[in-house]
Protein backbone atom coordinates (compact mmCIF):
# COMPACT_ATOMS: atom_id res chain seq x y z
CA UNK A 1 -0.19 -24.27 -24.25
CA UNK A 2 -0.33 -24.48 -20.78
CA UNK A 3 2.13 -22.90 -17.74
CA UNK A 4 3.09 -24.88 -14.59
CA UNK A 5 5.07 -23.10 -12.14
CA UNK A 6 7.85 -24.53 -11.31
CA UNK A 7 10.18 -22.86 -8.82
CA UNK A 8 10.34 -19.27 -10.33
CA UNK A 9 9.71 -20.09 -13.78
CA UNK A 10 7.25 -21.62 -15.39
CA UNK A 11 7.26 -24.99 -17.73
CA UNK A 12 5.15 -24.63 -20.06
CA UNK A 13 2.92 -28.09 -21.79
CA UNK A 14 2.65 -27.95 -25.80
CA UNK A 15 0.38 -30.65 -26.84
CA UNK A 16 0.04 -31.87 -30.83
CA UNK A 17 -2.53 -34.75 -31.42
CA UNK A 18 -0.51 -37.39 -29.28
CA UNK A 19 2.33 -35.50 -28.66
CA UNK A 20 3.19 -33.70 -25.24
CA UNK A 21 5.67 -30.77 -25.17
CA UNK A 22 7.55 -30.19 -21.97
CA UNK A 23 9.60 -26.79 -22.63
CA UNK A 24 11.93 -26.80 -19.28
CA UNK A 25 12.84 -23.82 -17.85
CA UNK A 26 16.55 -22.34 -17.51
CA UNK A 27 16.56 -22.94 -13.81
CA UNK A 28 14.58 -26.16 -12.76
CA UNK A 29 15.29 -26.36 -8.47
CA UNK A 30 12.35 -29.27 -8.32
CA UNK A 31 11.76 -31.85 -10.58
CA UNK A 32 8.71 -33.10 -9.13
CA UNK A 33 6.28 -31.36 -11.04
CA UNK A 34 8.25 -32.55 -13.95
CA UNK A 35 7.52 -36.02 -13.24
CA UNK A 36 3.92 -35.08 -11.98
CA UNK A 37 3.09 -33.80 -15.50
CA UNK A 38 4.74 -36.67 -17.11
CA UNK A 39 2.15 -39.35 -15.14
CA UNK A 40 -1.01 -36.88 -15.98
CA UNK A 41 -0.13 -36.97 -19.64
CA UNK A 42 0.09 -40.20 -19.63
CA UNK A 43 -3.31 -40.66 -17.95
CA UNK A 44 -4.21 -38.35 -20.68
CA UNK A 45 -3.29 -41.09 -23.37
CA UNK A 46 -0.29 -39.22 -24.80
CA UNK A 47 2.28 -41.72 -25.95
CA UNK A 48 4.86 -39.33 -27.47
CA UNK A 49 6.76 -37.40 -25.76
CA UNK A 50 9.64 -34.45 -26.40
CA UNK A 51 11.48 -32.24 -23.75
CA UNK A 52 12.59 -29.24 -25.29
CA UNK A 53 15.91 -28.03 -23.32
CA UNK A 54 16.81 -25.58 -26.19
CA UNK A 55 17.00 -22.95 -22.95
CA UNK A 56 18.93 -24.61 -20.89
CA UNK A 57 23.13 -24.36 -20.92
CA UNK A 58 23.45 -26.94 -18.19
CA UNK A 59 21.71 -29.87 -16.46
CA UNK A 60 21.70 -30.64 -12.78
CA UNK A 61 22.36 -34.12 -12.07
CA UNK A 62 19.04 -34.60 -10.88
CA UNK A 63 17.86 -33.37 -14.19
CA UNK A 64 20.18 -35.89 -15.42
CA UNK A 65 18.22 -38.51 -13.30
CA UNK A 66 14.57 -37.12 -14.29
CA UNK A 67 15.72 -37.67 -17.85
CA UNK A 68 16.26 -40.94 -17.23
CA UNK A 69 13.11 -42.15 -15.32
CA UNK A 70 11.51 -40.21 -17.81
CA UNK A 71 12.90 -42.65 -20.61
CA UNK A 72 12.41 -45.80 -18.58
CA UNK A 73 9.25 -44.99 -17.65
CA UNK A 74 7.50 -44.29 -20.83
CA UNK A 75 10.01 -47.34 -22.47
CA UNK A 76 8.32 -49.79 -19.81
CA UNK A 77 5.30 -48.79 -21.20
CA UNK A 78 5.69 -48.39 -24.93
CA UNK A 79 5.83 -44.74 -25.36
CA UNK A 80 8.74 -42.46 -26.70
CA UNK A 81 10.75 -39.82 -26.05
CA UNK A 82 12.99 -37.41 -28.00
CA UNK A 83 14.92 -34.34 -26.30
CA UNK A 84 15.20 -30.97 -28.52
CA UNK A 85 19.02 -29.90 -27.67
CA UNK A 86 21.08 -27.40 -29.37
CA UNK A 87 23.72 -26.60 -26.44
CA UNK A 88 27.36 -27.92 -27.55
CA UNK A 89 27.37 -28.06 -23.53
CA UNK A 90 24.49 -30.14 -22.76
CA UNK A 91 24.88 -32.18 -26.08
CA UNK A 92 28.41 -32.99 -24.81
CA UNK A 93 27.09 -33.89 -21.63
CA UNK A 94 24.15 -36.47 -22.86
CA UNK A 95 27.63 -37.98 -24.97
CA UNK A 96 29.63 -38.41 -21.76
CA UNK A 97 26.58 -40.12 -20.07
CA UNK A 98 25.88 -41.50 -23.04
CA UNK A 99 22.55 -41.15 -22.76
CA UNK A 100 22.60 -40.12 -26.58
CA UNK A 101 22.68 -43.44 -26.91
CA UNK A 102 19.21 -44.21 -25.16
CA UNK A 103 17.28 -41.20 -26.08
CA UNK A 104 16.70 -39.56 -29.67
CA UNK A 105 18.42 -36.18 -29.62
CA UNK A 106 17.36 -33.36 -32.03
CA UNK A 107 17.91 -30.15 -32.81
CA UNK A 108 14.32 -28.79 -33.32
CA UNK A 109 10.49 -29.18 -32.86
CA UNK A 110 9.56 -29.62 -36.09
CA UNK A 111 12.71 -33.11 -35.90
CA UNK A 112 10.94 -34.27 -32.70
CA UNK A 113 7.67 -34.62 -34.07
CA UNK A 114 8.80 -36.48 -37.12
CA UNK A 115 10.96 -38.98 -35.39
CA UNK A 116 8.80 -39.82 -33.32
CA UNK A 117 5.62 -40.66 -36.17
């Protein structure tokens, strides 16, 4: 697993076969790495992807908004993504956006990696 700092945390990169991991930290202030990583796995050849927000309470709308490129992004080019959630909170949120409607939401690891084989 590997660590990139982000702000004053660090997000942390599982990869499994072609799967990449992004475990977001509580407090994310820039999502640039975010979406840095995201283009260097895909140079990498991974064509699943999962964002585990299982610490995270809340999203900033620019969270919100990385979510979304994130989705369109990896849609334009045939690749997936599933987000791990088990907030009430931020599950409620992805409802009201309705971005549950766009992305596969899970409650676990273990439900990411077999939706998405």
């Amino acid at each position: 697993m590997k660590g990139i700092a982000v702000d004053a945390e660090l997000m942390e990169v599982e990869k499994i076969s072609d799967h990449a991991i992004l475990i977001l930290p509580k407090t994310l202030e820039d999502v640039r790495p975010w979406m840095e990583e995201i283009i260097q796995l895909k140079s990498e050849g991974y064509r699943n992807f999962i964002l585990n927000l299982s610490d995270k309470d809340w999203l900033a709308s620019k969270e919100i908004a990385t979510i979304m490129w994130t989705f369109k992004d990896l849609s334009a080019s045939g690749q997936r993504l599933s987000l791990i959630v088990d907030s009430p909170t931020l599950l409620k949120t992805f409802q009201t956006t309705m971005l549950d409607k766009m992305v596969s939401i899970v409650e676990s690891k273990d439900e990411a990696l077999a939706e998405l084989e």
